[in-house]
Protein backbone atom coordinates (compact mmCIF):
# COMPACT_ATOMS: atom_id res chain seq x y z
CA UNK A 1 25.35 -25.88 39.42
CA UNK A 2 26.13 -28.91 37.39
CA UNK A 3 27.37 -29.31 34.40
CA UNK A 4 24.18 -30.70 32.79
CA UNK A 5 22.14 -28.44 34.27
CA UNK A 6 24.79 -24.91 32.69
CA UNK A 7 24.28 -26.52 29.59
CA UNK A 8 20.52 -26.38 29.76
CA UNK A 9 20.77 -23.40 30.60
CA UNK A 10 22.87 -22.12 27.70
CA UNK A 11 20.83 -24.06 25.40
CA UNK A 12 17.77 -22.18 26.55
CA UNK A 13 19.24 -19.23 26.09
CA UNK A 14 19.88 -19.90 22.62
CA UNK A 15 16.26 -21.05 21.90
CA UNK A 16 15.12 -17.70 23.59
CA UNK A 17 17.75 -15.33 21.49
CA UNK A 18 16.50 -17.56 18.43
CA UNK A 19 12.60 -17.22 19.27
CA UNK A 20 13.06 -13.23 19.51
CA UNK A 21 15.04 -12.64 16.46
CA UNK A 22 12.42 -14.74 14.70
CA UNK A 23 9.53 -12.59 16.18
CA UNK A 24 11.19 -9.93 15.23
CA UNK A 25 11.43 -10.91 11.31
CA UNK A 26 7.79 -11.32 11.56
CA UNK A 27 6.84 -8.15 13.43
CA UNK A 28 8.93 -6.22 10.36
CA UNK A 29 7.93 -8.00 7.67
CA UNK A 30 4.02 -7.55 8.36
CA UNK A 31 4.75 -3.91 9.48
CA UNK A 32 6.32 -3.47 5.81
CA UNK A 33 3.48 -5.13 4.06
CA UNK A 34 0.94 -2.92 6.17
CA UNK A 35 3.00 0.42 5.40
CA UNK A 36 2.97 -0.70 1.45
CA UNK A 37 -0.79 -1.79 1.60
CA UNK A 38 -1.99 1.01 3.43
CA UNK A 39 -0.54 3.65 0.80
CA UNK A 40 -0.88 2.47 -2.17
CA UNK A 41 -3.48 3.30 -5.17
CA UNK A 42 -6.48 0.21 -3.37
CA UNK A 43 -6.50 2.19 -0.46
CA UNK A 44 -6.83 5.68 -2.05
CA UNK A 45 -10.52 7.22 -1.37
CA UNK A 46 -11.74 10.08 -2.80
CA UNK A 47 -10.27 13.08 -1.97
CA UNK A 48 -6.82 11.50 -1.39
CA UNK A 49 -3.68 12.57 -3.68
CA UNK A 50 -1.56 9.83 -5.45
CA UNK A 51 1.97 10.03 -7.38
CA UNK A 52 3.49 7.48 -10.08
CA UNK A 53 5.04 4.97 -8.57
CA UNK A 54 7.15 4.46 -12.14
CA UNK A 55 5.88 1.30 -13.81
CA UNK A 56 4.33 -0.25 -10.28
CA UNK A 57 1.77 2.06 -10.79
CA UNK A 58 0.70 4.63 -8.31
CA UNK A 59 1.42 5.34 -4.23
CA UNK A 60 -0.85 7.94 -1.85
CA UNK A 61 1.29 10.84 -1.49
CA UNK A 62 0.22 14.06 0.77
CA UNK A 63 -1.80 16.09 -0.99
CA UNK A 64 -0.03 20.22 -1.50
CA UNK A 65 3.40 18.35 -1.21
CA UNK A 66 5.50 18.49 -4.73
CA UNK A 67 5.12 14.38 -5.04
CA UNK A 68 1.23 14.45 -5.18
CA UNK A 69 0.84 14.59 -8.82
CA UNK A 70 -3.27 13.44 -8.77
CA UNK A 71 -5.96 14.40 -7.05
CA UNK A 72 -8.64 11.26 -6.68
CA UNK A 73 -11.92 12.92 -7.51
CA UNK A 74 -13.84 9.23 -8.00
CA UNK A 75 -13.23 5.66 -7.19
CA UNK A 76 -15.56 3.14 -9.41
CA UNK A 77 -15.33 -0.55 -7.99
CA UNK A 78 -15.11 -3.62 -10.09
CA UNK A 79 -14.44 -2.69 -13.88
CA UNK A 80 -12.90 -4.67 -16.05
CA UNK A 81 -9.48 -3.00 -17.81
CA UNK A 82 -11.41 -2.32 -20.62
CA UNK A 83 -14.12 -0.26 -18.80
CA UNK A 84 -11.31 1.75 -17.58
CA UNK A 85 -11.89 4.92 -19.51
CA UNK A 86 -13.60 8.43 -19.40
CA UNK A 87 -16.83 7.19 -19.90
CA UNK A 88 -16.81 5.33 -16.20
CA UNK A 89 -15.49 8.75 -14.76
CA UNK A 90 -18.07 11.13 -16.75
CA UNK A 91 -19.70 11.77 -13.64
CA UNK A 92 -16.64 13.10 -11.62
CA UNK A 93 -16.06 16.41 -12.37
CA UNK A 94 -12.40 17.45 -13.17
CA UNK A 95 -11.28 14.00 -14.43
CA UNK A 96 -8.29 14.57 -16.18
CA UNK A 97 -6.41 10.68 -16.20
CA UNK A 98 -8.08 7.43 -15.57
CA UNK A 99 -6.11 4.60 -13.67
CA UNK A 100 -7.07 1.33 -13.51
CA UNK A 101 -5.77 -1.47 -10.85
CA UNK A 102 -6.44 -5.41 -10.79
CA UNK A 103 -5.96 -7.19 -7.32
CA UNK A 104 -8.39 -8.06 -4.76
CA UNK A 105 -10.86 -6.32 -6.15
CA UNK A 106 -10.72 -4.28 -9.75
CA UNK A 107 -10.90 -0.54 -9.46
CA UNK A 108 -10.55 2.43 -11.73
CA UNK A 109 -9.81 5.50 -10.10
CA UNK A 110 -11.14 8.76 -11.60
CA UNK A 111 -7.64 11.26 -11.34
CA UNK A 112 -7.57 15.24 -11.67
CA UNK A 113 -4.39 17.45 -11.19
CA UNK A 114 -3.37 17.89 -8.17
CA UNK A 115 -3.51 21.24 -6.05
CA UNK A 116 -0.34 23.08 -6.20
């Protein structure tokens, strides 16, 4: 082997090790943002318990484990922060706290306590 052609080869070998670490930033990143978008309080349905998530507002928590706090008894789409009250979750029996969320979409979600 000639000398040109080793240092190709180690110089492709660095562009390789490079390529992989960088795919492998991406892969985690996205897998992080998936894991936080999938549980938090946009992705909750009804049915689905929830815990404060301090002043970020609220995660999806298993429901009969001692972080579920909530209970999500309703889910009303697109309300404005001042429609977020007890009068949008009248219907849903059981409502005990009313959250509401801005992002994609606006969302109040109608809360009860959560079974112990």
């Amino acid at each position: 082997m000639t000398p040109a052609s080793s240092a190709g080869a180690v110089l492709i070998r660095k562009y390789k090790v490079r390529i992989g670490a960088g795919l492998a930033v991406v892969v985690l990143v996205l897998g992080a943002v998936l894991y936080f978008a999938l549980n938090s309080a946009a992705s909750a349905d009804v049915g689905d318990c929830v815990r404060s998530n301090g002043t970020k507002g609220l995660r999806q928590a298993a429901c009969g484990s001692p972080e579920a706090q909530y209970k999500v008894v309703g889910v009303v789409r697109d309300k404005s922060q001042a429609e977020s009250n007890f009068t949008t979750c009248r219907e849903f029996k059981g409502t005990s706290d009313v959250y509401w969320e801005k992002g994609f979409q606006s969302f109040v979600l109608c809360l009860a306590a959560a079974p112990k």
